[in-house]
PDB file of N, CA and C in Angstrom:
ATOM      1  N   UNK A   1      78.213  98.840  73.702  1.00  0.00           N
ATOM      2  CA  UNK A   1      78.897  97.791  74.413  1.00  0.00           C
ATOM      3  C   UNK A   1      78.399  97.747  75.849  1.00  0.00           C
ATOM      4  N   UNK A   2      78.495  96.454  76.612  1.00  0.00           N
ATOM      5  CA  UNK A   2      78.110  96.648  77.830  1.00  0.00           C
ATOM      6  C   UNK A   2      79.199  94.817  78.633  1.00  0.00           C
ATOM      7  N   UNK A   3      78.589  95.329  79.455  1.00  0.00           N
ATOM      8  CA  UNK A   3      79.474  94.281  80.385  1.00  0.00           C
ATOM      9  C   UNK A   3      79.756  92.664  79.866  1.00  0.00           C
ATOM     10  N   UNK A   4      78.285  92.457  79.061  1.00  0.00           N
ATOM     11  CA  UNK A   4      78.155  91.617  78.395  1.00  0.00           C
ATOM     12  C   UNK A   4      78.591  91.061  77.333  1.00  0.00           C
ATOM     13  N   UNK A   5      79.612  92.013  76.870  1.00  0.00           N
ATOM     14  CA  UNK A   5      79.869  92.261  75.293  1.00  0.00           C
ATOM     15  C   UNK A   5      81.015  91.509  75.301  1.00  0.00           C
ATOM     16  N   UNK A   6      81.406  90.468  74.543  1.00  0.00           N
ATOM     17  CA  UNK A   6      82.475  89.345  74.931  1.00  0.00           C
ATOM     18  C   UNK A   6      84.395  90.550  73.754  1.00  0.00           C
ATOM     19  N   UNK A   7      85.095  90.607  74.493  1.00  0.00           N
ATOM     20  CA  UNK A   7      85.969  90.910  73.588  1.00  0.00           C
ATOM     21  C   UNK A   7      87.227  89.980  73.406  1.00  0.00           C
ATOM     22  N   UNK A   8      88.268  90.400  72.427  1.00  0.00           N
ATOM     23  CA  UNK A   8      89.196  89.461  72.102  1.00  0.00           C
ATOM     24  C   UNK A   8      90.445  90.470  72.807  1.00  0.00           C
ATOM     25  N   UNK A   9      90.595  90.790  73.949  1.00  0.00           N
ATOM     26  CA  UNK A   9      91.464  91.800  74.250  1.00  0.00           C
ATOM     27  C   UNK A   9      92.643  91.325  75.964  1.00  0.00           C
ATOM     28  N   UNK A  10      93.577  90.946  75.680  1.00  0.00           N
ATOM     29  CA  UNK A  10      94.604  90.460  76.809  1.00  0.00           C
ATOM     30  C   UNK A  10      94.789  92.060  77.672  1.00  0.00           C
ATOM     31  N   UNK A  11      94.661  91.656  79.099  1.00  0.00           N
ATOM     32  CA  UNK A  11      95.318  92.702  79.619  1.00  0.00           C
ATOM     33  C   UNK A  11      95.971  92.254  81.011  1.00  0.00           C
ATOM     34  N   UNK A  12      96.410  92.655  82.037  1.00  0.00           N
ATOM     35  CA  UNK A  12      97.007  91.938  83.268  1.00  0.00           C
ATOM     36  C   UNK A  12      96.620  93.051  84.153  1.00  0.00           C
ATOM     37  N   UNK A  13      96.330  92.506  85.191  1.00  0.00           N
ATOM     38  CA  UNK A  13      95.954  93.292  86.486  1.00  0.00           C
ATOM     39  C   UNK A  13      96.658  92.934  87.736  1.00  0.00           C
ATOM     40  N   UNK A  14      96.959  93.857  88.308  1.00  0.00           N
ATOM     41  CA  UNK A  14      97.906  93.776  89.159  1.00  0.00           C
ATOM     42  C   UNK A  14      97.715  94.316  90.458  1.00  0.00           C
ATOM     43  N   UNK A  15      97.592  94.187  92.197  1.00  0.00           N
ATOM     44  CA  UNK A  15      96.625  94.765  92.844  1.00  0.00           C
ATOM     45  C   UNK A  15      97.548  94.399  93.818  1.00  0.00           C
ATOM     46  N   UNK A  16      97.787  95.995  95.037  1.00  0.00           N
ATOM     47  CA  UNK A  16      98.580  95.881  95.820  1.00  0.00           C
ATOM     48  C   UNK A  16      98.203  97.249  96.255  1.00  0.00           C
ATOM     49  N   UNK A  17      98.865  96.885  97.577  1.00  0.00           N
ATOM     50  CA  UNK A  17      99.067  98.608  98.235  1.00  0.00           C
ATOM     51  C   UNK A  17     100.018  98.927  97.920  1.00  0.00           C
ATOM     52  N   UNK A  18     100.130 100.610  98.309  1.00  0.00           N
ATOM     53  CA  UNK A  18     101.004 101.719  97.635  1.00  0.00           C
ATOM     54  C   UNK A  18     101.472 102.571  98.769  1.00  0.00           C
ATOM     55  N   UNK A  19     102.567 102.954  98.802  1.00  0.00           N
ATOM     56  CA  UNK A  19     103.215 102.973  99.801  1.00  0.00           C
ATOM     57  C   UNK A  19     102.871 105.036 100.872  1.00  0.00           C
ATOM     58  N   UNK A  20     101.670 105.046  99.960  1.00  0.00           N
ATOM     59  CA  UNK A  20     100.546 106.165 100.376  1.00  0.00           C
ATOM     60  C   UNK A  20      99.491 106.043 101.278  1.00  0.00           C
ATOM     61  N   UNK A  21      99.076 104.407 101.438  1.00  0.00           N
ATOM     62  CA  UNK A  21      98.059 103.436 102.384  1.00  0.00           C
ATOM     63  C   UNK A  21      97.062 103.817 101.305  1.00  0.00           C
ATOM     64  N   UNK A  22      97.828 103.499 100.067  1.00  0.00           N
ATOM     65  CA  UNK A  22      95.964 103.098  99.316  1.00  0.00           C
ATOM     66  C   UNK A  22      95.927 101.654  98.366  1.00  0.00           C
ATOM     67  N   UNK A  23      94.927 101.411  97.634  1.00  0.00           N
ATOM     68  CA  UNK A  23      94.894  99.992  97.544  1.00  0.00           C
ATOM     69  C   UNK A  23      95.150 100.711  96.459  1.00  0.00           C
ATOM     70  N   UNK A  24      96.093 100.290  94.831  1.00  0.00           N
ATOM     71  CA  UNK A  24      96.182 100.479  93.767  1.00  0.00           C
ATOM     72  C   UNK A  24      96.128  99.098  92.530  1.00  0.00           C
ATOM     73  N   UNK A  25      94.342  99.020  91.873  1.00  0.00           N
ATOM     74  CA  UNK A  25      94.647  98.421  90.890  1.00  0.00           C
ATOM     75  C   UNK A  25      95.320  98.892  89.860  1.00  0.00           C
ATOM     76  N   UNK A  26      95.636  98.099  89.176  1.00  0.00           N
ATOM     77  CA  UNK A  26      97.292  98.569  87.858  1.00  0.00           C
ATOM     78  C   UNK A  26      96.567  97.575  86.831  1.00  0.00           C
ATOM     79  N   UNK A  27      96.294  97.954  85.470  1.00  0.00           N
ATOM     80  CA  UNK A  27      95.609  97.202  84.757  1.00  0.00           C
ATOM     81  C   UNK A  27      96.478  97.947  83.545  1.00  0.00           C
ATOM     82  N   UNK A  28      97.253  96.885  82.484  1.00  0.00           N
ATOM     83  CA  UNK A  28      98.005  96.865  81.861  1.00  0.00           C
ATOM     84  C   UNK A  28      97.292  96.234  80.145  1.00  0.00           C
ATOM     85  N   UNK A  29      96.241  97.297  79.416  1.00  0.00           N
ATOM     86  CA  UNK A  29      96.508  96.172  77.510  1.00  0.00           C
ATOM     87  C   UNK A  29      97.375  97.168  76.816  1.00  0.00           C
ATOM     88  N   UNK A  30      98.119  96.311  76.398  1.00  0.00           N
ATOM     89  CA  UNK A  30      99.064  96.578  75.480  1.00  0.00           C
ATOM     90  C   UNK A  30      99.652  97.778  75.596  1.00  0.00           C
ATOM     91  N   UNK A  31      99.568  99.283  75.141  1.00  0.00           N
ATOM     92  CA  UNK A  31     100.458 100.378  75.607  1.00  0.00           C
ATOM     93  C   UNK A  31      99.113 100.904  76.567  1.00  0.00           C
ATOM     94  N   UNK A  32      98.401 100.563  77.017  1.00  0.00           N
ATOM     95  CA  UNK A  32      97.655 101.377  78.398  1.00  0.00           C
ATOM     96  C   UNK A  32      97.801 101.016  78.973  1.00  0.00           C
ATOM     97  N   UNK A  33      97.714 101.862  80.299  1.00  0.00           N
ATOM     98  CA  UNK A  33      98.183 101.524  81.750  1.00  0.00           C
ATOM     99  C   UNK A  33      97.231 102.478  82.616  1.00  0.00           C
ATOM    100  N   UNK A  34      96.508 101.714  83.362  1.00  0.00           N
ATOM    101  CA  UNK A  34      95.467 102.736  84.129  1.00  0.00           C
ATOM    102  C   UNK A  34      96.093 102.477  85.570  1.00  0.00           C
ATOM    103  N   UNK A  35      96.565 102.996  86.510  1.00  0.00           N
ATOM    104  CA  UNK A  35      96.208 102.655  87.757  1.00  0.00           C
ATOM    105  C   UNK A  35      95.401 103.429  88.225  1.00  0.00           C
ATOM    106  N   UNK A  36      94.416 102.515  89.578  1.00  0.00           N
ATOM    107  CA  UNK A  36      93.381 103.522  90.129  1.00  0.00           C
ATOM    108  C   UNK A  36      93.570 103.032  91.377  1.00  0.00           C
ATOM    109  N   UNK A  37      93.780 104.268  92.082  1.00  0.00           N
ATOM    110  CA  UNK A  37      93.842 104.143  93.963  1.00  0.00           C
ATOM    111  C   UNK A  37      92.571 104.276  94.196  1.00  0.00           C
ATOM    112  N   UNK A  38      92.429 103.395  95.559  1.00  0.00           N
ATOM    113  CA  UNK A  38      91.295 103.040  95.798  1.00  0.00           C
ATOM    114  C   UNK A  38      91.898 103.666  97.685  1.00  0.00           C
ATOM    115  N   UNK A  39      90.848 104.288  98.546  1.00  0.00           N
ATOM    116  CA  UNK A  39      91.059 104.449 100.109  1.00  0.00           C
ATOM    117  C   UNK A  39      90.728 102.792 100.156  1.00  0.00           C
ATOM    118  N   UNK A  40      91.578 101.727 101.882  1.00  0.00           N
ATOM    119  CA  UNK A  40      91.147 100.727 102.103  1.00  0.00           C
ATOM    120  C   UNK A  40      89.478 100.587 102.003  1.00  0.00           C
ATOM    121  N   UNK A  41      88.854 101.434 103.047  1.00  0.00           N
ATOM    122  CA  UNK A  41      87.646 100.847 102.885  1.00  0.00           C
ATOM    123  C   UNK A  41      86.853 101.032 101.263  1.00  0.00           C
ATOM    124  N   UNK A  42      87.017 101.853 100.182  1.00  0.00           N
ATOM    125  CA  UNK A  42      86.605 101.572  98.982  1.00  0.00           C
ATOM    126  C   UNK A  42      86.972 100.208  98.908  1.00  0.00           C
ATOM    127  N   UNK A  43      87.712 100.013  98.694  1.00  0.00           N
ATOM    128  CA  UNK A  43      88.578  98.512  98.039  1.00  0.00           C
ATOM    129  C   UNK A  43      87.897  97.188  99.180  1.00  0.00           C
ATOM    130  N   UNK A  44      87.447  97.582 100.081  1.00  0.00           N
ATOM    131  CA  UNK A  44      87.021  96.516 100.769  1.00  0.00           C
ATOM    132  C   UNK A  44      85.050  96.178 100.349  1.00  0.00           C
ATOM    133  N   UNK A  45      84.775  97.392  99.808  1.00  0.00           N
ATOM    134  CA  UNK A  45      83.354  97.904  98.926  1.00  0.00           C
ATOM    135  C   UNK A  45      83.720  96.887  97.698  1.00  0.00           C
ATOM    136  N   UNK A  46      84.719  96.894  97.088  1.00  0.00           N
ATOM    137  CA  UNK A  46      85.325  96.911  95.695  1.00  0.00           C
ATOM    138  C   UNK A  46      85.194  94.759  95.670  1.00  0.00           C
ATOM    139  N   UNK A  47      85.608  94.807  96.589  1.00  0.00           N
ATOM    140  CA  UNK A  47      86.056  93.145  97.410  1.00  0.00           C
ATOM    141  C   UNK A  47      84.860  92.563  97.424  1.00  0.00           C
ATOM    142  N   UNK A  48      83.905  93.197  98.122  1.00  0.00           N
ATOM    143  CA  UNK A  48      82.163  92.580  97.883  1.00  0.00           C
ATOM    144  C   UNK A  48      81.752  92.732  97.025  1.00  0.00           C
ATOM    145  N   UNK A  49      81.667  93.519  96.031  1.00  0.00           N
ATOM    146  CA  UNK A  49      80.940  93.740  95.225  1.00  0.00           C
ATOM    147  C   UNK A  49      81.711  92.421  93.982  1.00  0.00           C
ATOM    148  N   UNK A  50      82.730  92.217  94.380  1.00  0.00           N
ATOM    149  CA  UNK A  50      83.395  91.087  93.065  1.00  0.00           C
ATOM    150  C   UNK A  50      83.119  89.541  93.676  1.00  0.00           C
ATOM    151  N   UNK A  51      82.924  89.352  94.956  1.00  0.00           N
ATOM    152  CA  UNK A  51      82.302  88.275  95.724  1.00  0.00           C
ATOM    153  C   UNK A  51      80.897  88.336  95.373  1.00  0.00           C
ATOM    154  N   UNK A  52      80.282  88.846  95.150  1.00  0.00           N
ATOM    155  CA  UNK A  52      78.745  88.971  94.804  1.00  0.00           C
ATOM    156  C   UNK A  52      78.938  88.598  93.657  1.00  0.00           C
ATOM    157  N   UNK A  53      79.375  89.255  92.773  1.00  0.00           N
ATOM    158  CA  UNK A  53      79.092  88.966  91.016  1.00  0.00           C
ATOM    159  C   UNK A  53      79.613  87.357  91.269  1.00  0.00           C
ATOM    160  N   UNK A  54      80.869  86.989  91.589  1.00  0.00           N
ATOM    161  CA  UNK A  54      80.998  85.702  91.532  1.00  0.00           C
ATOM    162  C   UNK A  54      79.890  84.945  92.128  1.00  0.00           C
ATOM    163  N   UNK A  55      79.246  84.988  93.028  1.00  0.00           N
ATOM    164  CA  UNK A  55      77.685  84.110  93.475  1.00  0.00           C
ATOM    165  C   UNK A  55      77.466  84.037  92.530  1.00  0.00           C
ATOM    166  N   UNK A  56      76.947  85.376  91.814  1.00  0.00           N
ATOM    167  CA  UNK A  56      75.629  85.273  91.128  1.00  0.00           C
ATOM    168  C   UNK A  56      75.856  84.518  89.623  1.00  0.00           C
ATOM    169  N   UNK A  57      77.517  84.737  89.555  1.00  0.00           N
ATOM    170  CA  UNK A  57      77.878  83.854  88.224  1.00  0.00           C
ATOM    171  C   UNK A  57      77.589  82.487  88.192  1.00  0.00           C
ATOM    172  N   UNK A  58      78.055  82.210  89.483  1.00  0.00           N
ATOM    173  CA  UNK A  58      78.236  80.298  90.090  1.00  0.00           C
ATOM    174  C   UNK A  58      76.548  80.026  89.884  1.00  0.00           C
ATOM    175  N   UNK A  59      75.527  80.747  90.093  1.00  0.00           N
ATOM    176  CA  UNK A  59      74.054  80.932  90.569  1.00  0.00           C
ATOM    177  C   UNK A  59      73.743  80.792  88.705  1.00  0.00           C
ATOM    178  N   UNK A  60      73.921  80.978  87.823  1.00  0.00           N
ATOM    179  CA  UNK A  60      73.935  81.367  86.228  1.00  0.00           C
ATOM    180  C   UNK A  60      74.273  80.015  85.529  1.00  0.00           C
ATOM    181  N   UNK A  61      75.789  79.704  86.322  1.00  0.00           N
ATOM    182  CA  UNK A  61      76.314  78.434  85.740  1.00  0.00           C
ATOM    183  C   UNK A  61      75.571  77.151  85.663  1.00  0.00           C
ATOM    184  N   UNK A  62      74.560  76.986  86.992  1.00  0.00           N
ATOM    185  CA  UNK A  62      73.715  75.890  87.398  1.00  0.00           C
ATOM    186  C   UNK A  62      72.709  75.857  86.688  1.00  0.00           C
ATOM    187  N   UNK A  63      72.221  76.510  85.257  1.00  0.00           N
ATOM    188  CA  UNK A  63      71.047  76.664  85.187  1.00  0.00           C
ATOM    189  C   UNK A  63      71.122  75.950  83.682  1.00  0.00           C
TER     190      UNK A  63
END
């Protein structure tokens, strides 16, 4: 499997700070539940790097 790999799978994500000063995504399928703390500046790493993929998606779409 890879990033590419299309699945049939619902999950909800949920993204907030935590009352520790860290950024915590919360990603919810069905009985799993991952949260992962992130320090601010990871999560601000985390922030570009999902602004980039979106370019490069929008950059994919045009073609």
């Amino acid at each position: 499997m890879s990033i590419n790999t299309e699945r049939d799978v619902e999950a909800n994500l949920q993204i907030g700070p935590t009352d520790h000063g860290m950024v915590r995504l919360f990603i919810e399928a069905g009985s799993v539940e991952i949260p992962m703390d992130f320090d601010p500046e990871e999560a601000e790493e985390i922030a570009e790097e999902i602004r980039a993929a979106a370019a490069a998606a929008r950059g994919q779409k045009k073609r």
